[in-house]
Protein backbone atom coordinates (compact mmCIF):
# COMPACT_ATOMS: atom_id res chain seq x y z
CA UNK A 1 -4.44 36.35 -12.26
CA UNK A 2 -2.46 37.64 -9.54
CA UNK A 3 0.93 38.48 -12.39
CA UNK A 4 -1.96 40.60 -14.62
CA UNK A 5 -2.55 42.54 -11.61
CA UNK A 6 0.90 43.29 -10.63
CA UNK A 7 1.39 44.27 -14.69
CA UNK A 8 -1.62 46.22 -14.93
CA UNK A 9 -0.84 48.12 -11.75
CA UNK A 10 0.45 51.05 -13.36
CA UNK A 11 -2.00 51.50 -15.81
CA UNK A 12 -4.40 51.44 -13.31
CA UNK A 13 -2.52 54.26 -11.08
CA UNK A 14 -2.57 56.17 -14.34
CA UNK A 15 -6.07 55.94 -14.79
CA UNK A 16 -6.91 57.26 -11.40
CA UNK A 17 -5.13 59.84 -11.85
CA UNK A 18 -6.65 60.80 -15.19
CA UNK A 19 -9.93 60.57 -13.07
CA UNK A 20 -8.82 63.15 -10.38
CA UNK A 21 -7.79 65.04 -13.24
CA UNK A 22 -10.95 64.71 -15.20
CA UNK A 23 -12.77 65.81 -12.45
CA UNK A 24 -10.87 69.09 -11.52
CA UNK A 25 -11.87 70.08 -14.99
CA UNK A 26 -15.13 69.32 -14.60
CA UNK A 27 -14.75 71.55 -11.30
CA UNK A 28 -13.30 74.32 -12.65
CA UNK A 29 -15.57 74.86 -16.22
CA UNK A 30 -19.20 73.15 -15.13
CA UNK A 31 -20.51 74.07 -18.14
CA UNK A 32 -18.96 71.16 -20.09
CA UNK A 33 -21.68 68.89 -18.36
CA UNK A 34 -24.24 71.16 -20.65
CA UNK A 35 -22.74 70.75 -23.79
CA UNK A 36 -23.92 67.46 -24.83
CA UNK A 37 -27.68 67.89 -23.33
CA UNK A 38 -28.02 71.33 -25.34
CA UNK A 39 -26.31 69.27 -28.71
CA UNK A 40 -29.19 66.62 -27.96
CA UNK A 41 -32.07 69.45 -27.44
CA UNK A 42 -30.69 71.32 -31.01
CA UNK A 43 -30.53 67.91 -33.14
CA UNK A 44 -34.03 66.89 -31.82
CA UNK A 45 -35.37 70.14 -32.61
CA UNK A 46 -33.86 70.31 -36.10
CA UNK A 47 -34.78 66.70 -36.68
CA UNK A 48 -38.49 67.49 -35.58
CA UNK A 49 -38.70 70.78 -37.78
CA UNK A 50 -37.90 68.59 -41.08
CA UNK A 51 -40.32 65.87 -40.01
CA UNK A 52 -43.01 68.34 -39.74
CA UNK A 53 -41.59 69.71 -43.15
CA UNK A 54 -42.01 66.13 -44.71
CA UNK A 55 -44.90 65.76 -42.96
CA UNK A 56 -46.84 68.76 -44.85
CA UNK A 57 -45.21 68.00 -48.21
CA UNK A 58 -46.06 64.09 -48.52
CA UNK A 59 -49.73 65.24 -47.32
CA UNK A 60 -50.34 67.45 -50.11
CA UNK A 61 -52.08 65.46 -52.18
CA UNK A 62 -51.44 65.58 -56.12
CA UNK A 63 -49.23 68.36 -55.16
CA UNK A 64 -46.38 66.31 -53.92
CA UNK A 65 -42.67 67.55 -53.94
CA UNK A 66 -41.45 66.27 -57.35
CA UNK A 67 -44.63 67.61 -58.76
CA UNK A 68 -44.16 71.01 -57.44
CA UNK A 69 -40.09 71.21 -58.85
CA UNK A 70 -41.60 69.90 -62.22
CA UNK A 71 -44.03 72.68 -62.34
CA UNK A 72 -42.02 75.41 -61.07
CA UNK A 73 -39.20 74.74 -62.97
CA UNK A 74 -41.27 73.99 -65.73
CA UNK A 75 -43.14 77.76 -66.11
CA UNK A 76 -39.49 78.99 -65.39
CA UNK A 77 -38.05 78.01 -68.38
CA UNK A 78 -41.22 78.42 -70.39
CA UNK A 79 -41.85 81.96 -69.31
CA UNK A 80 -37.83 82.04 -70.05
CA UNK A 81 -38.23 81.04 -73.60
CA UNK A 82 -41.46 82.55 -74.45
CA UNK A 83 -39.93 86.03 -73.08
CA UNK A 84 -36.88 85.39 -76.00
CA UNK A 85 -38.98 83.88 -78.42
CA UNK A 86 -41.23 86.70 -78.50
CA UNK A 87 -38.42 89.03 -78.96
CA UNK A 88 -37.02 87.55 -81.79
CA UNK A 89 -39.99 87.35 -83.55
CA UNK A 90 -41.47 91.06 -83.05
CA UNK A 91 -38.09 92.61 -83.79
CA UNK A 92 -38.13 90.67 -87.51
């Protein structure tokens, strides 16, 4: 135990150093301590704002999501092909 110690005593002098060092930057820009609380806050926000989005869609009844595409993209390309149909057949 004691010959571990004696190897690992540099690397242990060169982590307390990377301490003092770690904590004159933390001294000189404080704001790095906000960083990860205000990354926490936005995510949880963001993550609630889409649960309340899925939320309201899965609660819609017969009106779910994939229903809603379907019928959407459905009169789309309907009102699409009536709109060229119709013009082909009133100019012959």
């Amino acid at each position: 135990m004691v010959v571990i110690l004696l190897a690992l005593c540099r690397r242990i002098g060169v982590i307390i150093e990377l301490f003092y060092e770690a904590a004159k930057c933390l001294t000189s820009v404080p704001v790095l301590l906000i960083q990860p609380v205000w990354l926490i806050l936005t995510r949880t926000v963001f993550l609630l704002y889409w649960t309340v989005v899925y939320a309201y869609i899965t609660t819609l009844g017969s009106f779910g999501l994939l229903h809603l595409i379907v019928t959407v993209y459905s009169q789309l390309c309907l009102s699409h092909f009536r709109g060229s149909y119709l013009a082909t057949t009133t100019s012959a």
